[in-house]
C-alpha atoms as a PDB file:
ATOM      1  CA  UNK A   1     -96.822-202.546-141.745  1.00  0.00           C
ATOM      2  CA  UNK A   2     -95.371-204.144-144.712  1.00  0.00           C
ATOM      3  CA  UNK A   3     -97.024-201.896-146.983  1.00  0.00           C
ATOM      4  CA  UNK A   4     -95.173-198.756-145.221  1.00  0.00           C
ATOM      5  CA  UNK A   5     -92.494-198.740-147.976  1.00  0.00           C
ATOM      6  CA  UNK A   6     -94.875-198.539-150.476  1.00  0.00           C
ATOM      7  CA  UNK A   7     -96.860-195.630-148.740  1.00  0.00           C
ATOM      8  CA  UNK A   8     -93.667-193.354-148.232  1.00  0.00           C
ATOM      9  CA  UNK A   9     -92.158-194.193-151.825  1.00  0.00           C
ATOM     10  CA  UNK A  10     -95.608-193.212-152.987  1.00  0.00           C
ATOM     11  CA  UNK A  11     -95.554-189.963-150.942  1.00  0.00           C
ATOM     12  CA  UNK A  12     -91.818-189.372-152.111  1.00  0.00           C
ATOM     13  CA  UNK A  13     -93.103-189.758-156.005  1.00  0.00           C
ATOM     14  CA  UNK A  14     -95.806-186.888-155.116  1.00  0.00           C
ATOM     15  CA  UNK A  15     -93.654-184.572-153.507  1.00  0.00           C
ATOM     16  CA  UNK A  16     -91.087-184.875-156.313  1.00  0.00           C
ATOM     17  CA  UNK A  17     -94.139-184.220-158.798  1.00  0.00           C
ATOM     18  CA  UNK A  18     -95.309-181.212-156.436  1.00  0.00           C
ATOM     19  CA  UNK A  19     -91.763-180.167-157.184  1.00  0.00           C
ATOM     20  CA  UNK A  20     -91.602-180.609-160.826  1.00  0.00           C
ATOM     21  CA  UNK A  21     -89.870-177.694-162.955  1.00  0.00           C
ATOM     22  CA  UNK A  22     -91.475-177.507-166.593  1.00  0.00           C
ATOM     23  CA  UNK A  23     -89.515-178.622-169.522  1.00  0.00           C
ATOM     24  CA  UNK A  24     -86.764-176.863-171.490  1.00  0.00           C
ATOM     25  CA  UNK A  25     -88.475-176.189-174.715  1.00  0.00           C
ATOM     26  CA  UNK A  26     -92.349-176.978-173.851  1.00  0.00           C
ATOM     27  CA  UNK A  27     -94.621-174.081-172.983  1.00  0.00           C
ATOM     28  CA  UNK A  28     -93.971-172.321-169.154  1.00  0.00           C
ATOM     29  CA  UNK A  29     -96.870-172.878-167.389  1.00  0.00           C
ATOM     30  CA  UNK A  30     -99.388-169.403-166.616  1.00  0.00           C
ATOM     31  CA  UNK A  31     -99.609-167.861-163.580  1.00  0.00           C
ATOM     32  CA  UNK A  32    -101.637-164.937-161.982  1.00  0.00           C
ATOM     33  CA  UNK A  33    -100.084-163.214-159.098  1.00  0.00           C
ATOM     34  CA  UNK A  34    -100.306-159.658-157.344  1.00  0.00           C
ATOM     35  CA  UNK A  35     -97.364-157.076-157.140  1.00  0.00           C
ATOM     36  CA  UNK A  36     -97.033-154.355-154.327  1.00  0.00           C
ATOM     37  CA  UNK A  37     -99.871-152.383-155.428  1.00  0.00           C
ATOM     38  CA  UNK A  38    -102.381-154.997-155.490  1.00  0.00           C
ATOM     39  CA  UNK A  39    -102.469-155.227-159.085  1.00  0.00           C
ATOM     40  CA  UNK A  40    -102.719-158.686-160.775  1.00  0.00           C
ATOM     41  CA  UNK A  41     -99.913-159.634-163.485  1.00  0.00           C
ATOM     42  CA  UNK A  42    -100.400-162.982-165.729  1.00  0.00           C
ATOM     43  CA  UNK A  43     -97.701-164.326-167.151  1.00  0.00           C
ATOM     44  CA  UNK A  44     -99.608-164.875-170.734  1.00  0.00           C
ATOM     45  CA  UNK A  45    -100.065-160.660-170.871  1.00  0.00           C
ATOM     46  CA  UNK A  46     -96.165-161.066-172.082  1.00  0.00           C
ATOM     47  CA  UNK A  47     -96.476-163.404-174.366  1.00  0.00           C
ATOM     48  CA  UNK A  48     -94.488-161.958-177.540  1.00  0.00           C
ATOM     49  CA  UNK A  49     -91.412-161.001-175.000  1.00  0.00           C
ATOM     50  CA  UNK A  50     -88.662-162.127-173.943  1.00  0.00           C
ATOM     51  CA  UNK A  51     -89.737-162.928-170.204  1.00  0.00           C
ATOM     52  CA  UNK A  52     -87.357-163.528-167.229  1.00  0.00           C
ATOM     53  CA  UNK A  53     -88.069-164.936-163.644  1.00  0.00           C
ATOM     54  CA  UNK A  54     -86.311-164.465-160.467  1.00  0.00           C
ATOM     55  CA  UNK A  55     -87.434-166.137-157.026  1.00  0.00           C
ATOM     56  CA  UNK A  56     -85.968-163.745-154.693  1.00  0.00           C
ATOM     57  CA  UNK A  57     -85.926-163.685-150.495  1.00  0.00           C
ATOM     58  CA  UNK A  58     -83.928-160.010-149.719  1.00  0.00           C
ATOM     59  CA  UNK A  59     -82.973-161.633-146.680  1.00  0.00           C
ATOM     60  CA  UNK A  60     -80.921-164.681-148.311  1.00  0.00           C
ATOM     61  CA  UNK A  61     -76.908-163.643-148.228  1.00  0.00           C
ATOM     62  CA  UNK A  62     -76.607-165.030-151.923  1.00  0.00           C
ATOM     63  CA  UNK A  63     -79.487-163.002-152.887  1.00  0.00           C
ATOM     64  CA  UNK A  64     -77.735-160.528-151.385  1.00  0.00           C
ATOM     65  CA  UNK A  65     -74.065-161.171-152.948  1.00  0.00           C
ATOM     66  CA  UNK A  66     -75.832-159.950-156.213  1.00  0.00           C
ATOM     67  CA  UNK A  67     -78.012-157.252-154.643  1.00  0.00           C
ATOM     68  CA  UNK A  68     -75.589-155.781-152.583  1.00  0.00           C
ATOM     69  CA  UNK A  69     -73.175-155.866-155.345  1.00  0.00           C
ATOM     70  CA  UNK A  70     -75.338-154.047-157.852  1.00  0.00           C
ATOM     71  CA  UNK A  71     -74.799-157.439-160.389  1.00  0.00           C
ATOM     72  CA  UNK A  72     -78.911-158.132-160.356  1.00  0.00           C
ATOM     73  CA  UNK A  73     -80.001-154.860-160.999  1.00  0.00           C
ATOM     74  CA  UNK A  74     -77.504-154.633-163.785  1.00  0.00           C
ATOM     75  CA  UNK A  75     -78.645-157.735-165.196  1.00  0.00           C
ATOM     76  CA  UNK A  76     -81.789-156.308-164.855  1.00  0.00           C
ATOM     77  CA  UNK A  77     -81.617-153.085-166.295  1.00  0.00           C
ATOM     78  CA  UNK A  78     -79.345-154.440-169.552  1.00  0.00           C
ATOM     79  CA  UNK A  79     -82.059-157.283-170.138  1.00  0.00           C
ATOM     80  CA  UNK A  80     -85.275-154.307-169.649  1.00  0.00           C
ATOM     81  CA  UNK A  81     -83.308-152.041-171.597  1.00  0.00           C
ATOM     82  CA  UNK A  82     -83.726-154.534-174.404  1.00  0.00           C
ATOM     83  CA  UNK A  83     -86.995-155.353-174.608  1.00  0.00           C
ATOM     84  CA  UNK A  84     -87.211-158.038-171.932  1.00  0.00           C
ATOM     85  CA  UNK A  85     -89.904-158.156-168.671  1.00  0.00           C
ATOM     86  CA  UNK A  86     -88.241-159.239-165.553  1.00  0.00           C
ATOM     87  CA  UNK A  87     -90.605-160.588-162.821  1.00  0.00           C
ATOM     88  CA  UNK A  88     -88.916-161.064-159.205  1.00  0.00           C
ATOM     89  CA  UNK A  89     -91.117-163.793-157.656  1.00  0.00           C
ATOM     90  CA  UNK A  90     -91.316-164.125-153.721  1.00  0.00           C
ATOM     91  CA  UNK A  91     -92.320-167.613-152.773  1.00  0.00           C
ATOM     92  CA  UNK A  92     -91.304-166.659-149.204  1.00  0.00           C
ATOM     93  CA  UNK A  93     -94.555-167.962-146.804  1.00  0.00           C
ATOM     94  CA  UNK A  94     -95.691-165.251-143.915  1.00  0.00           C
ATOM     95  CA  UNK A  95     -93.601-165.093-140.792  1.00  0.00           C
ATOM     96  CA  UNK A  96     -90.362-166.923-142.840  1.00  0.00           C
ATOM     97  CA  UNK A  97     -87.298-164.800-144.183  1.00  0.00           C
ATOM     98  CA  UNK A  98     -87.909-162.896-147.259  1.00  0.00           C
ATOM     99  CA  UNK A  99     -91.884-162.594-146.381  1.00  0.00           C
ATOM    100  CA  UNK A 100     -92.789-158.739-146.540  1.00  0.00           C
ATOM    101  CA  UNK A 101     -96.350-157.820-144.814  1.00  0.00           C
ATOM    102  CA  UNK A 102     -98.190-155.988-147.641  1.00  0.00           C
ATOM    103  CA  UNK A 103     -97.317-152.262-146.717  1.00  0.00           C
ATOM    104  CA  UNK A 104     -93.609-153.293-146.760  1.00  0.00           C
ATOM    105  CA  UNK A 105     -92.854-154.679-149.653  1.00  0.00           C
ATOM    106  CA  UNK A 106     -92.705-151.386-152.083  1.00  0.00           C
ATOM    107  CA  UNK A 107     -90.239-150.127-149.380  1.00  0.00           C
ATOM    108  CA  UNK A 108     -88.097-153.074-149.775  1.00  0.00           C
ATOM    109  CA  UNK A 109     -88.526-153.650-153.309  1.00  0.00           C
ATOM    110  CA  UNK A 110     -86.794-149.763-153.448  1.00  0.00           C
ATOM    111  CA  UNK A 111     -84.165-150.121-149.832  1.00  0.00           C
ATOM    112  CA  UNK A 112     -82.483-153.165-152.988  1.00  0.00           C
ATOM    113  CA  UNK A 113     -82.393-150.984-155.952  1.00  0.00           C
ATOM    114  CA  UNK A 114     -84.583-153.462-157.814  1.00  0.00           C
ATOM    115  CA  UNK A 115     -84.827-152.455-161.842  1.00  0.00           C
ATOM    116  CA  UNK A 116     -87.487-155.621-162.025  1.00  0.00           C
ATOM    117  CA  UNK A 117     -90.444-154.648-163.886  1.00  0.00           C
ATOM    118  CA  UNK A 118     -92.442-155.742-161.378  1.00  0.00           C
ATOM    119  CA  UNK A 119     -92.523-157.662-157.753  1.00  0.00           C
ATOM    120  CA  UNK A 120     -94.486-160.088-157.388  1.00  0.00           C
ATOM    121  CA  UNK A 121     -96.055-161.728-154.208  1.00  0.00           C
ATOM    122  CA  UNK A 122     -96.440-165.568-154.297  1.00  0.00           C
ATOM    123  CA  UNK A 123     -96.695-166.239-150.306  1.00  0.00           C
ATOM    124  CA  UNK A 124     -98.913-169.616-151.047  1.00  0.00           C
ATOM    125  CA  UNK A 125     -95.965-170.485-152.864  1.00  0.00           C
ATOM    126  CA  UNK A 126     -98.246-171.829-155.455  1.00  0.00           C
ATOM    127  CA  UNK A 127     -96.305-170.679-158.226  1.00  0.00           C
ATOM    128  CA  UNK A 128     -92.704-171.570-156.969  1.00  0.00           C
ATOM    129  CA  UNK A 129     -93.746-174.784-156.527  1.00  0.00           C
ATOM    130  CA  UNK A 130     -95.418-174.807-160.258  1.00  0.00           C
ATOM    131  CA  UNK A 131     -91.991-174.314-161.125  1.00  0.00           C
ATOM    132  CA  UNK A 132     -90.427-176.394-158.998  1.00  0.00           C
ATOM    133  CA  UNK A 133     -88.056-173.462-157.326  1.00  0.00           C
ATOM    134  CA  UNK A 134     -85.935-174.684-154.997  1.00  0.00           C
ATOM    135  CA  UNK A 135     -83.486-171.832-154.375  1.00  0.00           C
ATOM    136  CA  UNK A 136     -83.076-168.338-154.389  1.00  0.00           C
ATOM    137  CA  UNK A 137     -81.903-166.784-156.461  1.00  0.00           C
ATOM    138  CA  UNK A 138     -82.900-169.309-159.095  1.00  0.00           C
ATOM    139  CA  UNK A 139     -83.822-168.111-162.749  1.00  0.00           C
ATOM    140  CA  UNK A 140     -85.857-168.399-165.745  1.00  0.00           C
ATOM    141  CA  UNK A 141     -85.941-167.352-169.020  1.00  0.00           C
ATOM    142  CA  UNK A 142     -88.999-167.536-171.423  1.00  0.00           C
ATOM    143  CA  UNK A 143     -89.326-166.757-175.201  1.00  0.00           C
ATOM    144  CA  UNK A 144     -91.595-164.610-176.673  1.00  0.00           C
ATOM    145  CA  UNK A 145     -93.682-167.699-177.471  1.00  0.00           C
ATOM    146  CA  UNK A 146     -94.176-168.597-174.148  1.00  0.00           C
ATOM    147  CA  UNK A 147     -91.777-171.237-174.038  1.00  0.00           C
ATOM    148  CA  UNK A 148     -88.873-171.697-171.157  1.00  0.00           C
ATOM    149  CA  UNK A 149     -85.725-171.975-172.823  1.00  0.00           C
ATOM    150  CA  UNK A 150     -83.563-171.552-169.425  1.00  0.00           C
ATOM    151  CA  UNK A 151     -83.642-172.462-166.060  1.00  0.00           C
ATOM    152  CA  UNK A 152     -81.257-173.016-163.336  1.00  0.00           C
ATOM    153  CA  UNK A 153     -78.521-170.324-161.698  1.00  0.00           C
ATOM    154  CA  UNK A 154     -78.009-166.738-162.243  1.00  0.00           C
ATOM    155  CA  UNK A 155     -74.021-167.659-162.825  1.00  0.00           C
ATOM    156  CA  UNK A 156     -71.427-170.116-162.274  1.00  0.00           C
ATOM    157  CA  UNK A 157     -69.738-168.896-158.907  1.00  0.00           C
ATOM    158  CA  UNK A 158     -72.087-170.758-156.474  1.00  0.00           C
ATOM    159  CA  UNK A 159     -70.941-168.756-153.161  1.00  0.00           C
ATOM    160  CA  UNK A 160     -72.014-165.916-151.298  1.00  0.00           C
ATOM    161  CA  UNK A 161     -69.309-163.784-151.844  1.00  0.00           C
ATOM    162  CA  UNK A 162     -69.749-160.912-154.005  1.00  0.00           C
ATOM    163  CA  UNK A 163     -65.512-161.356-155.036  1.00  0.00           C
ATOM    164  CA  UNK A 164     -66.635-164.569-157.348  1.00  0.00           C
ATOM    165  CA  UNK A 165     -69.290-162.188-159.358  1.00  0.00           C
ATOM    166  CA  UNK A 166     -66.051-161.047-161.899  1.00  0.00           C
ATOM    167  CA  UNK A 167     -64.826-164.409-163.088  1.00  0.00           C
ATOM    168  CA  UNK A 168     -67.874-166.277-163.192  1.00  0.00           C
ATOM    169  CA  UNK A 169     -70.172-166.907-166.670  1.00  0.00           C
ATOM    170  CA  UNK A 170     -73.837-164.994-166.468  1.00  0.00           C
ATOM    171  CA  UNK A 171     -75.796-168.024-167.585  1.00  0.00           C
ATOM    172  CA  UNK A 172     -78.475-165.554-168.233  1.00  0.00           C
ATOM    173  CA  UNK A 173     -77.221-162.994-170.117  1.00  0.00           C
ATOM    174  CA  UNK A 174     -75.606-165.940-172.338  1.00  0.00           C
ATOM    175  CA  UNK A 175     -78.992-167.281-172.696  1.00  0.00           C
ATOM    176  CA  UNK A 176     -80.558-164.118-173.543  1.00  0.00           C
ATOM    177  CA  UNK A 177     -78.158-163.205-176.233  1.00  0.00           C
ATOM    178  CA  UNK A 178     -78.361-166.325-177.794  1.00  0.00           C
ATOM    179  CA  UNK A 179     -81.836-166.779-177.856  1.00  0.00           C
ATOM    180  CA  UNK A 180     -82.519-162.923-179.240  1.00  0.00           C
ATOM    181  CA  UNK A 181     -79.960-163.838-181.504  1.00  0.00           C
ATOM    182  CA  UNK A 182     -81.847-166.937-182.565  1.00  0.00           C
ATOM    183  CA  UNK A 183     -79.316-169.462-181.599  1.00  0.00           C
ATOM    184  CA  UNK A 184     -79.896-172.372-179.737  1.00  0.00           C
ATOM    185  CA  UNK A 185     -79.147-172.096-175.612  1.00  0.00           C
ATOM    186  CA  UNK A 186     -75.469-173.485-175.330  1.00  0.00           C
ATOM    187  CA  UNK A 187     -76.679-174.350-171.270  1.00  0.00           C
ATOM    188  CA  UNK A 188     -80.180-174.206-170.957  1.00  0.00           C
ATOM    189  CA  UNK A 189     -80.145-176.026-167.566  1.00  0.00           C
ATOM    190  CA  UNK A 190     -77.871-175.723-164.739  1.00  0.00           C
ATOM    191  CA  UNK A 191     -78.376-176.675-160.799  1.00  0.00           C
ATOM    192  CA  UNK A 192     -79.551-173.144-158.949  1.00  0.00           C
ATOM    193  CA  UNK A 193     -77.588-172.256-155.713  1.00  0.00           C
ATOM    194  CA  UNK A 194     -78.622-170.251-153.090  1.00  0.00           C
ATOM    195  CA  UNK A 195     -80.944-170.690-149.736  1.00  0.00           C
ATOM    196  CA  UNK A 196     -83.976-172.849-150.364  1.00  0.00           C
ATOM    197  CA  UNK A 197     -87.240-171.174-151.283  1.00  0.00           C
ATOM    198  CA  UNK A 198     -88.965-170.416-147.876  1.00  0.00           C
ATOM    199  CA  UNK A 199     -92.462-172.259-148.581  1.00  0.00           C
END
């Protein structure tokens, strides 16, 4: 028994690792996942834009604070407008809160106003996990030379209440502007809020 410790520190280390986001700065790792449609959308197919990644569960209530409010699809359609892809990422496993069955989630996708390029359908939760998502919303921003240059919350008003939107700082928009602007991210990391990812 006295090697116990050992066994669950071990185990701890490989969860953490399981969990591990990629580095501010180094390249964001590829992925290959299917929208609505069935189509298949890689990550690398963007290289050369501006690339931005939401983990998303509809059925979270701070999801919903910036949904409901009309903030994300704002965010959205400002960041689109100018050049950038937006991919909303659901890492939500079948039969757990934000999971759509396929035949669903176009109807959903539209019921939130979404102005994402596209929705895509990660219910392995290989890919959240790749990027070691814990919460939704939680965000990430990639240059057009594939490398992540944010990650962390959509703002700085970690609640669910849509009131806190107006005062708080967009930490992506400010790292968008920057970064198209060729400056150097003034916060490329913050902690995400939210509800945790439903793996």
């Amino acid at each position: 028994m006295k090697h116990v410790p050992r066994i669950l520190a071990i185990l701890a280390l490989s969860t953490a690792a399981a969990f591990a986001a990629p580095e501010i700065g180094k390249p964001a790792p590829d992925f290959s996942l299917k929208d609505a449609s069935g189509k298949e959308v890689k990550l690398s197919d963007y290289k050369g834009k501006y690339v931005v990644l939401e983990w998303v569960n509809f059925g979270c209530p701070f999801v919903k604070k910036h949904y409901g409010s009309g903030n994300m699809q704002a965010l959205q359609k400002d960041l689109t407008g100018k050049g950038a892809v937006w991919l909303s990422i659901c890492s939500s496993a079948e039969g757990k809160q934000g999971f759509f069955p396929k035949g669903e989630v176009a109807a959903a996708v539209k019921e939130n106003g979404s102005n994402a390029t596209d929705y895509l359908i990660d219910a392995s939760g290989e890919v959240g996990k790749l990027y070691g998502a814990v919460t939704t919303p939680e965000m990430f921003l990639i240059n057009p030379e594939g490398e992540l240059v944010y990650k962390g919350a959509i703002d700085s008003a970690a609640s669910p209440d849509p009131a806190t939107i107006k005062d708080a700082t967009n930490y992506v928009k400010a790292a968008f502007e920057e970064a198209s602007a060729g400056k150097p991210v003034s916060n490329p990391s913050t902690k995400s809020y939210g509800c945790s990812v439903k793996y």
